[in-house]
C-alpha atoms as a PDB file:
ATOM      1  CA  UNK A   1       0.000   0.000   0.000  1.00  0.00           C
ATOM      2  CA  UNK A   2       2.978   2.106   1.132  1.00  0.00           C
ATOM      3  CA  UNK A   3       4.347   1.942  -2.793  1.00  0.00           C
ATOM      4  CA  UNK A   4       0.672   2.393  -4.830  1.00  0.00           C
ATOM      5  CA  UNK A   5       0.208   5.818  -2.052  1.00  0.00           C
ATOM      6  CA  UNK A   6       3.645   7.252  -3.601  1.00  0.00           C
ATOM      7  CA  UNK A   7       2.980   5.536  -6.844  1.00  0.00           C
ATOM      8  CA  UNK A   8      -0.328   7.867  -6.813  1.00  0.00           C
ATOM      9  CA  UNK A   9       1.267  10.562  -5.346  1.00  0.00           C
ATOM     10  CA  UNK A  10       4.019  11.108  -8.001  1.00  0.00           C
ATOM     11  CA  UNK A  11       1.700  10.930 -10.696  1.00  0.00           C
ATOM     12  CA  UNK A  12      -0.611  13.337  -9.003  1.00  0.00           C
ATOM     13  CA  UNK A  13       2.390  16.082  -8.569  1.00  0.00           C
ATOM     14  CA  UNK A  14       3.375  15.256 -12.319  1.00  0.00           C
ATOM     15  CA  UNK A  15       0.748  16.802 -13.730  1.00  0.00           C
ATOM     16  CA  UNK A  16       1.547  19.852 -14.769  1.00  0.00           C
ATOM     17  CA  UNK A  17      -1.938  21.775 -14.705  1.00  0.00           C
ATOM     18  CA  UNK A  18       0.527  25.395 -15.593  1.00  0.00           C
ATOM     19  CA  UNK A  19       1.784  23.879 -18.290  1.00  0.00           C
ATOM     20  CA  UNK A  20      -1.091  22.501 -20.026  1.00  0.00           C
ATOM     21  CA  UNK A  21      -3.539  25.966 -19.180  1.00  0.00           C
ATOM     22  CA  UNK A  22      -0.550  27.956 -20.498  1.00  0.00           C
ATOM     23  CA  UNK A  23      -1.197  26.383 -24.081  1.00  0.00           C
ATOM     24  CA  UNK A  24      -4.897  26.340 -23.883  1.00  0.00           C
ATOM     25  CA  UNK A  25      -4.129  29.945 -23.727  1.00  0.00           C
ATOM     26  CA  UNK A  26      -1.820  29.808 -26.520  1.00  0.00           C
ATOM     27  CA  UNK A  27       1.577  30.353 -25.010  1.00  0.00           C
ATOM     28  CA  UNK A  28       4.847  27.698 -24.873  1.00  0.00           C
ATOM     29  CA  UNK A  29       5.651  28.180 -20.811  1.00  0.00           C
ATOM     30  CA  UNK A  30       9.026  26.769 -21.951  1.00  0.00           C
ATOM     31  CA  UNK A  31       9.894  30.174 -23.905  1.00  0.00           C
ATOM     32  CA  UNK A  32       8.560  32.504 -21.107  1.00  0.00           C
ATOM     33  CA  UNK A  33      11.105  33.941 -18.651  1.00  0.00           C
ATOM     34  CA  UNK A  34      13.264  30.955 -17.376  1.00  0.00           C
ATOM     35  CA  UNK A  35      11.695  28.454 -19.264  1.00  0.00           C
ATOM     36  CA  UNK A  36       9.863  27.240 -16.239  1.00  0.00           C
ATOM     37  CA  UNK A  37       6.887  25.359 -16.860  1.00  0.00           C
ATOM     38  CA  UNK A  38       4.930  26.305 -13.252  1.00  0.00           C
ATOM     39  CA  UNK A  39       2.453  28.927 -12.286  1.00  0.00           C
ATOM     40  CA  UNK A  40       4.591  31.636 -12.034  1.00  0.00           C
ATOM     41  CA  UNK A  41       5.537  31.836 -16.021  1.00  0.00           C
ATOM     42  CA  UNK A  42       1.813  30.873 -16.446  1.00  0.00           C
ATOM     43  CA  UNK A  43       1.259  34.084 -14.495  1.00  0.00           C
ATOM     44  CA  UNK A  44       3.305  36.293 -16.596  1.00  0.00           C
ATOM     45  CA  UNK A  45       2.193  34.536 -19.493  1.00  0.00           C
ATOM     46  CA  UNK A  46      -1.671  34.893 -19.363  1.00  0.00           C
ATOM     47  CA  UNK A  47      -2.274  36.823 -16.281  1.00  0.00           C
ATOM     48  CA  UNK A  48      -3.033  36.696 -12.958  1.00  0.00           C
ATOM     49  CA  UNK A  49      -6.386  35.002 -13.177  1.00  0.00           C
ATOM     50  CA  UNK A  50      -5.090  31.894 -14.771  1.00  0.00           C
ATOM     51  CA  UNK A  51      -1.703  32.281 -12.482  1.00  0.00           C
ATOM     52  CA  UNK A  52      -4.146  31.956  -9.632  1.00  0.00           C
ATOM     53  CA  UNK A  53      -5.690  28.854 -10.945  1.00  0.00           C
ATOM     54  CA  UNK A  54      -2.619  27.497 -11.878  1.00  0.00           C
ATOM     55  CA  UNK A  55      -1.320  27.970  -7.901  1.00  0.00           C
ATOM     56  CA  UNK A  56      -4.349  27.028  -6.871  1.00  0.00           C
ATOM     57  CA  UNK A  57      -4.089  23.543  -9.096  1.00  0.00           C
ATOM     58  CA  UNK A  58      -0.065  22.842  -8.215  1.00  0.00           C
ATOM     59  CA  UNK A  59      -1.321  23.268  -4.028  1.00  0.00           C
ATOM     60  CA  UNK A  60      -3.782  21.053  -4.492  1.00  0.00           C
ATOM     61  CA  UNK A  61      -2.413  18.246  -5.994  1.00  0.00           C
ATOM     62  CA  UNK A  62      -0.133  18.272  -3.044  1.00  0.00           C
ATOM     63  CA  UNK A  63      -2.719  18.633  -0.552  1.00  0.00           C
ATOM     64  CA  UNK A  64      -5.183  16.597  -1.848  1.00  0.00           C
ATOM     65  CA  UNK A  65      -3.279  13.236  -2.016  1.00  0.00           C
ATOM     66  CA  UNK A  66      -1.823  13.531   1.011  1.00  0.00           C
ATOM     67  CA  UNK A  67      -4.932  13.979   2.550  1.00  0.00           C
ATOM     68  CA  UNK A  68      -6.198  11.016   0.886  1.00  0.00           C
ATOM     69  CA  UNK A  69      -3.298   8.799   1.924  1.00  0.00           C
ATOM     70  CA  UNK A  70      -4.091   9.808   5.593  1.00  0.00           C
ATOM     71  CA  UNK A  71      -7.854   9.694   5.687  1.00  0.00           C
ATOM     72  CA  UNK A  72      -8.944   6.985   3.532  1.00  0.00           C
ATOM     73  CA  UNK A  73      -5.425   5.201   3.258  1.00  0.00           C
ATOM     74  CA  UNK A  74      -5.277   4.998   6.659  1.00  0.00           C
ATOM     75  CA  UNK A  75      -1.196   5.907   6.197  1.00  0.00           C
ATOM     76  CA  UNK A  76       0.669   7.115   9.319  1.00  0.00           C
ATOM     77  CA  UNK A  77       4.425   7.346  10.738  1.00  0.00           C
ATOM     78  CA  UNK A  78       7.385   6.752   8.201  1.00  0.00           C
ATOM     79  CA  UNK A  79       5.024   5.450   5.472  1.00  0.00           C
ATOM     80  CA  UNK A  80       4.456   8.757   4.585  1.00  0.00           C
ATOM     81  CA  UNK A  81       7.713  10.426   4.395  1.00  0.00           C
ATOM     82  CA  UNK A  82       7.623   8.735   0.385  1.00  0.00           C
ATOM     83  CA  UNK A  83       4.170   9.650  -0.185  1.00  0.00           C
ATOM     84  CA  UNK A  84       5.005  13.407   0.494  1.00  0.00           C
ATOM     85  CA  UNK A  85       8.055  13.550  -1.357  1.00  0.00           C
ATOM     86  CA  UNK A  86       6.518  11.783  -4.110  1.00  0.00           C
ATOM     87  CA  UNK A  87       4.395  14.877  -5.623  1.00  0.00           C
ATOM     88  CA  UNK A  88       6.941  17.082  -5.461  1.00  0.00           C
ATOM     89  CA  UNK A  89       9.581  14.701  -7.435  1.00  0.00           C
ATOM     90  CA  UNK A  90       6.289  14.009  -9.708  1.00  0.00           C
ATOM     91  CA  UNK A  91       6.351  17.788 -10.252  1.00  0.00           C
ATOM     92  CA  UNK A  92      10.046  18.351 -10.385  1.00  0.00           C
ATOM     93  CA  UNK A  93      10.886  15.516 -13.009  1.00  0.00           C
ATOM     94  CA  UNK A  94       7.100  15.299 -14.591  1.00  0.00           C
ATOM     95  CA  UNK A  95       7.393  12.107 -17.081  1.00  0.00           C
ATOM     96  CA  UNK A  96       4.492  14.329 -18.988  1.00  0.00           C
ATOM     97  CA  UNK A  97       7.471  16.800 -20.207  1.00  0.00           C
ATOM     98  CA  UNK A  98       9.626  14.147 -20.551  1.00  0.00           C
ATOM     99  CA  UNK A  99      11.969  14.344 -17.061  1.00  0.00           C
ATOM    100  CA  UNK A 100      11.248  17.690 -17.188  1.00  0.00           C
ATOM    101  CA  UNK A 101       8.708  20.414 -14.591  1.00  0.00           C
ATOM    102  CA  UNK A 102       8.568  23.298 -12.327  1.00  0.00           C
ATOM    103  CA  UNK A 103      10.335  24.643  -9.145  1.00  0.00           C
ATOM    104  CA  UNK A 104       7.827  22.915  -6.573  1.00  0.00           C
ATOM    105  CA  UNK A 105       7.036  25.786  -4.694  1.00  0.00           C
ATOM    106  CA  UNK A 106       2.937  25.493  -4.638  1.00  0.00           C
ATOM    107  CA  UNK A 107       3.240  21.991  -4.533  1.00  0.00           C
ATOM    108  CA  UNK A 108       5.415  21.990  -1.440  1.00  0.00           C
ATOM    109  CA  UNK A 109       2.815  24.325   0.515  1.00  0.00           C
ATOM    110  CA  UNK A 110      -0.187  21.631  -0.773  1.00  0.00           C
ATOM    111  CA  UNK A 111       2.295  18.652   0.636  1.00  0.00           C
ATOM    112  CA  UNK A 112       2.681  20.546   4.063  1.00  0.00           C
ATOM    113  CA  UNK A 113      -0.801  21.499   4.297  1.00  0.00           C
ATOM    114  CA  UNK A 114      -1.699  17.866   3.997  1.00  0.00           C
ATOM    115  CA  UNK A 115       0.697  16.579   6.383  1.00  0.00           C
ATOM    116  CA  UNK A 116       0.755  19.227   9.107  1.00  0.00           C
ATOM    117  CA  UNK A 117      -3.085  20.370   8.406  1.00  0.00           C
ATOM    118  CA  UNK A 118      -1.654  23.814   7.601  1.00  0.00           C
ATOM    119  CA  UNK A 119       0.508  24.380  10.520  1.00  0.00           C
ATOM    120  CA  UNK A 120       4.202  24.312   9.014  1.00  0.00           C
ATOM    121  CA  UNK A 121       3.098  25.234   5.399  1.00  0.00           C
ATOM    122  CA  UNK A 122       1.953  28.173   7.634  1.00  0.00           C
ATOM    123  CA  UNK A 123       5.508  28.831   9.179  1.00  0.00           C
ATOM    124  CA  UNK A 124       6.915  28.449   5.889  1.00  0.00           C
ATOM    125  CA  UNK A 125       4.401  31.347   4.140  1.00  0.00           C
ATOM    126  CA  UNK A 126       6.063  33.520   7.519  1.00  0.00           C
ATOM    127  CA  UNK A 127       9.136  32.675   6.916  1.00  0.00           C
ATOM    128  CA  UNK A 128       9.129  33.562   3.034  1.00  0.00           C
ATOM    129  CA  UNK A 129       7.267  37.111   3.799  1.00  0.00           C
ATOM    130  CA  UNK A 130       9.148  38.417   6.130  1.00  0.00           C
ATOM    131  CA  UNK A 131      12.115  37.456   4.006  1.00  0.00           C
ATOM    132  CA  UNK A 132      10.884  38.978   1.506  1.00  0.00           C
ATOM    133  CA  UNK A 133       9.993  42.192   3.386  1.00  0.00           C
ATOM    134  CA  UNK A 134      13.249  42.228   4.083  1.00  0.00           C
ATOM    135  CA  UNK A 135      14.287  42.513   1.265  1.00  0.00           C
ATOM    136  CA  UNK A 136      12.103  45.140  -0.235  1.00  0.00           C
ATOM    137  CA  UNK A 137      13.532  47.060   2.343  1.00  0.00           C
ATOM    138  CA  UNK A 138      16.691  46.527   1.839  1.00  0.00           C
ATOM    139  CA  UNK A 139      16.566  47.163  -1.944  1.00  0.00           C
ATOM    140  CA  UNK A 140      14.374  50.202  -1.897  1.00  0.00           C
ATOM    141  CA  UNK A 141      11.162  48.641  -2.607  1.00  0.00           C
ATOM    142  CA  UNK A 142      12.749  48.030  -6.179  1.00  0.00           C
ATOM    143  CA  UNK A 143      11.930  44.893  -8.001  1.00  0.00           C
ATOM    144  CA  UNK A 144      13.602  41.695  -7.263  1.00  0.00           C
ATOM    145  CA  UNK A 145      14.584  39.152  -9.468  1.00  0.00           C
ATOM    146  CA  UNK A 146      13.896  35.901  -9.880  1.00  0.00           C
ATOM    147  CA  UNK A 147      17.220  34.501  -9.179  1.00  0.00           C
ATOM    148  CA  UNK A 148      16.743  36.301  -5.871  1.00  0.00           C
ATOM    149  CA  UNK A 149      13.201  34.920  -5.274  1.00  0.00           C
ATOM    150  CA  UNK A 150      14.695  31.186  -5.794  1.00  0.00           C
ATOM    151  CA  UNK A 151      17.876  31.745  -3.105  1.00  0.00           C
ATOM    152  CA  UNK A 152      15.361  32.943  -1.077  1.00  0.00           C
ATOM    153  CA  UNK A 153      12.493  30.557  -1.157  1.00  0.00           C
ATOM    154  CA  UNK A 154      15.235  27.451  -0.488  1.00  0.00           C
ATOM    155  CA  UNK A 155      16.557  29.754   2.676  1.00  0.00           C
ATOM    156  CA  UNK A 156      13.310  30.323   3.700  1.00  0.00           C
ATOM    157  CA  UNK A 157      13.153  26.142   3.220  1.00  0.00           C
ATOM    158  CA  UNK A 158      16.401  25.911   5.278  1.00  0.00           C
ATOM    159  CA  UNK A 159      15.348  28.348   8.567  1.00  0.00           C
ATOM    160  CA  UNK A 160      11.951  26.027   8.137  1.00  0.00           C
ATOM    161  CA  UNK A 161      13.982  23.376   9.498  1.00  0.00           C
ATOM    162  CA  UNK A 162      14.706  25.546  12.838  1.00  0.00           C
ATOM    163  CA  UNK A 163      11.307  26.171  13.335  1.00  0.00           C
ATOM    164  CA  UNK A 164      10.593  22.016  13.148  1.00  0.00           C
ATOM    165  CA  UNK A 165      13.759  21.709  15.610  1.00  0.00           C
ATOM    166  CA  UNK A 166      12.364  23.966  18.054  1.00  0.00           C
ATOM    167  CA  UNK A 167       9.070  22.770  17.982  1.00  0.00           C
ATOM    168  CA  UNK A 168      10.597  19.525  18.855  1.00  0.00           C
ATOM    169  CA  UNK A 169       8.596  17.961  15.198  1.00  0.00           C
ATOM    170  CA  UNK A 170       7.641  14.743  14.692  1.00  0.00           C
ATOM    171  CA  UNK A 171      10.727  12.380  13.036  1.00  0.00           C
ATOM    172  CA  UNK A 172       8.468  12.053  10.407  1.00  0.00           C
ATOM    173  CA  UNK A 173       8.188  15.698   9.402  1.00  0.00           C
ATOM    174  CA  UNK A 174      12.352  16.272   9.651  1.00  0.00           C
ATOM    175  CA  UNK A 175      13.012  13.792   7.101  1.00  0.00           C
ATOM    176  CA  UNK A 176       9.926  14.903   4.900  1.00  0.00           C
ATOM    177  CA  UNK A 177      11.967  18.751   5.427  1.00  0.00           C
ATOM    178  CA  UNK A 178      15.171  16.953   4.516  1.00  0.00           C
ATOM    179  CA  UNK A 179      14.192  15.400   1.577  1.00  0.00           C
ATOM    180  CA  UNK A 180      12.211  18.630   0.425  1.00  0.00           C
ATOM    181  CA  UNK A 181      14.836  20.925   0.966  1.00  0.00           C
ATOM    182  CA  UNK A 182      17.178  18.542  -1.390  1.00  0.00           C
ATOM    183  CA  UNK A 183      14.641  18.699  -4.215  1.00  0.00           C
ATOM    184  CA  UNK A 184      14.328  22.379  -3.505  1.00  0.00           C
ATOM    185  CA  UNK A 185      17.967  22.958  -4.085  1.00  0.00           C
ATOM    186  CA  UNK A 186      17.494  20.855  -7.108  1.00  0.00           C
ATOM    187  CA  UNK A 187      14.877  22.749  -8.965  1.00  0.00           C
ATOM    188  CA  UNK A 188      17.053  26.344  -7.728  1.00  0.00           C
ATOM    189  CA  UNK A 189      20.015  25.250  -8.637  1.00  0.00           C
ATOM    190  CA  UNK A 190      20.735  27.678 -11.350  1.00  0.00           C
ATOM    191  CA  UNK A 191      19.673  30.128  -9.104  1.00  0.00           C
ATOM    192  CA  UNK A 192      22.186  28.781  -6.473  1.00  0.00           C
ATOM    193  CA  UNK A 193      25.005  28.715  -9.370  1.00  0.00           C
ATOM    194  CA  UNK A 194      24.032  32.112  -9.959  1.00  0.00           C
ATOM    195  CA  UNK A 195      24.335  32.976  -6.054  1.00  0.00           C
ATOM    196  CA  UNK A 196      27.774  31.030  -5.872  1.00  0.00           C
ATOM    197  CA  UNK A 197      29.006  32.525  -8.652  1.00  0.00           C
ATOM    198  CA  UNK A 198      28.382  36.069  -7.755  1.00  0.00           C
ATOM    199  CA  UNK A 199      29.739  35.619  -4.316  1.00  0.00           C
ATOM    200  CA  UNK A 200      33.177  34.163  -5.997  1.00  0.00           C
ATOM    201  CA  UNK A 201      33.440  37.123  -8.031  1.00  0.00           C
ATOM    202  CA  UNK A 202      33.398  39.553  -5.066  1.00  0.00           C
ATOM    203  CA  UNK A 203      35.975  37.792  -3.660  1.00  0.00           C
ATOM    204  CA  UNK A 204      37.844  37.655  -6.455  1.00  0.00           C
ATOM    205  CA  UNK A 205      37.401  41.549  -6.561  1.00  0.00           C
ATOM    206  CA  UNK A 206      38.339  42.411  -3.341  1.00  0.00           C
ATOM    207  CA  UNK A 207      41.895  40.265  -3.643  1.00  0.00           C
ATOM    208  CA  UNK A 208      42.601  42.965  -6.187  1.00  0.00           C
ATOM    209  CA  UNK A 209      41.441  46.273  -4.103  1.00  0.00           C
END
């Protein structure tokens, strides 16, 4: 039962419901902004009414199954550590854009919403806003870009893990945040490159001052 759940599960996070309203709408996410095929291009795309959807869709594909594997699956304890990593693989490396999908963001919040009934998806929206507040703030209220929205969004992932510690979280929930923060790193890792990069530059520079 444990492997049908994640079985489910994956395919329910690889469907990419952005993707597929983004060309009912006539437009290729794959050519819009960084080629990303998730709500966010789908946003930018063909506005914020079917970016809404499109969030809306990617949460609850997360949320839905999990809630499924709990209520009517009867699935508890470390059976469900591969069930909740399994949508967000499913929408990372969808097999429906061959190996191919989005960043995972709205899908994480759905998975954590299922598995925490809205408490640490919760934390994690906190977390990301006042982060992001932050920086506003710190850059004049000016745009940001979306390299800095992706460094961000796998800190915010990262200080999610001190709010689990502190709460003293189930076992269950730290290895769920460990294997989500991997695939979060995964789908940002240009944007990581890009952070890397930038930082080895200004090193480089200030060796020559």
């Amino acid at each position: 039962m444990i492997i049908l759940w994640t079985v489910c599960a994956f395919i329910s996070g690889a469907l990419m419901f952005s993707y597929w309203l983004g060309r009912l709408a006539r437009h290729n996410l794959k050519n819009v902004g960084d080629g990303n095929p998730g709500a966010l291009n789908l946003w930018k795309a063909a506005g914020y009414r079917l970016g809404i959807v499109g969030v809306l869709l990617d949460f609850i594909k997360g949320y839905l199954i999990l809630r499924l594997a709990v209520d009517a699956g009867g699935m508890s304890g470390y059976a469900l550590i591969p069930i909740a990593l399994a949508p967000i693989l499913g929408h990372a490396f969808s097999p429906f854009l061959r190996g191919k999908g989005g960043k995972a963001i709205a899908v994480t919040f759905g998975v954590w919403s299922g598995l925490t009934q809205f408490r640490v998806s919760l934390a994690l929206a906190v977390i990301l806003a006042i982060m992001l507040g932050i920086m506003k703030i710190v850059n004049k209220w000016k745009p940001i870009s979306s390299e800095v929205d992706g460094q961000q969004v796998v800190l915010g992932m990262l200080l999610l893990g001190i709010y689990l510690y502190v709460r003293d979280a189930a076992a269950v929930e730290l290895w769920v945040w460990i294997g989500n923060s991997l695939l979060l790193m995964l789908t940002h890792r240009k944007e990581l490159a890009a952070l890397l990069q930038r930082k080895s530059e200004i090193k480089e520079g200030s060796r020559h001052l």
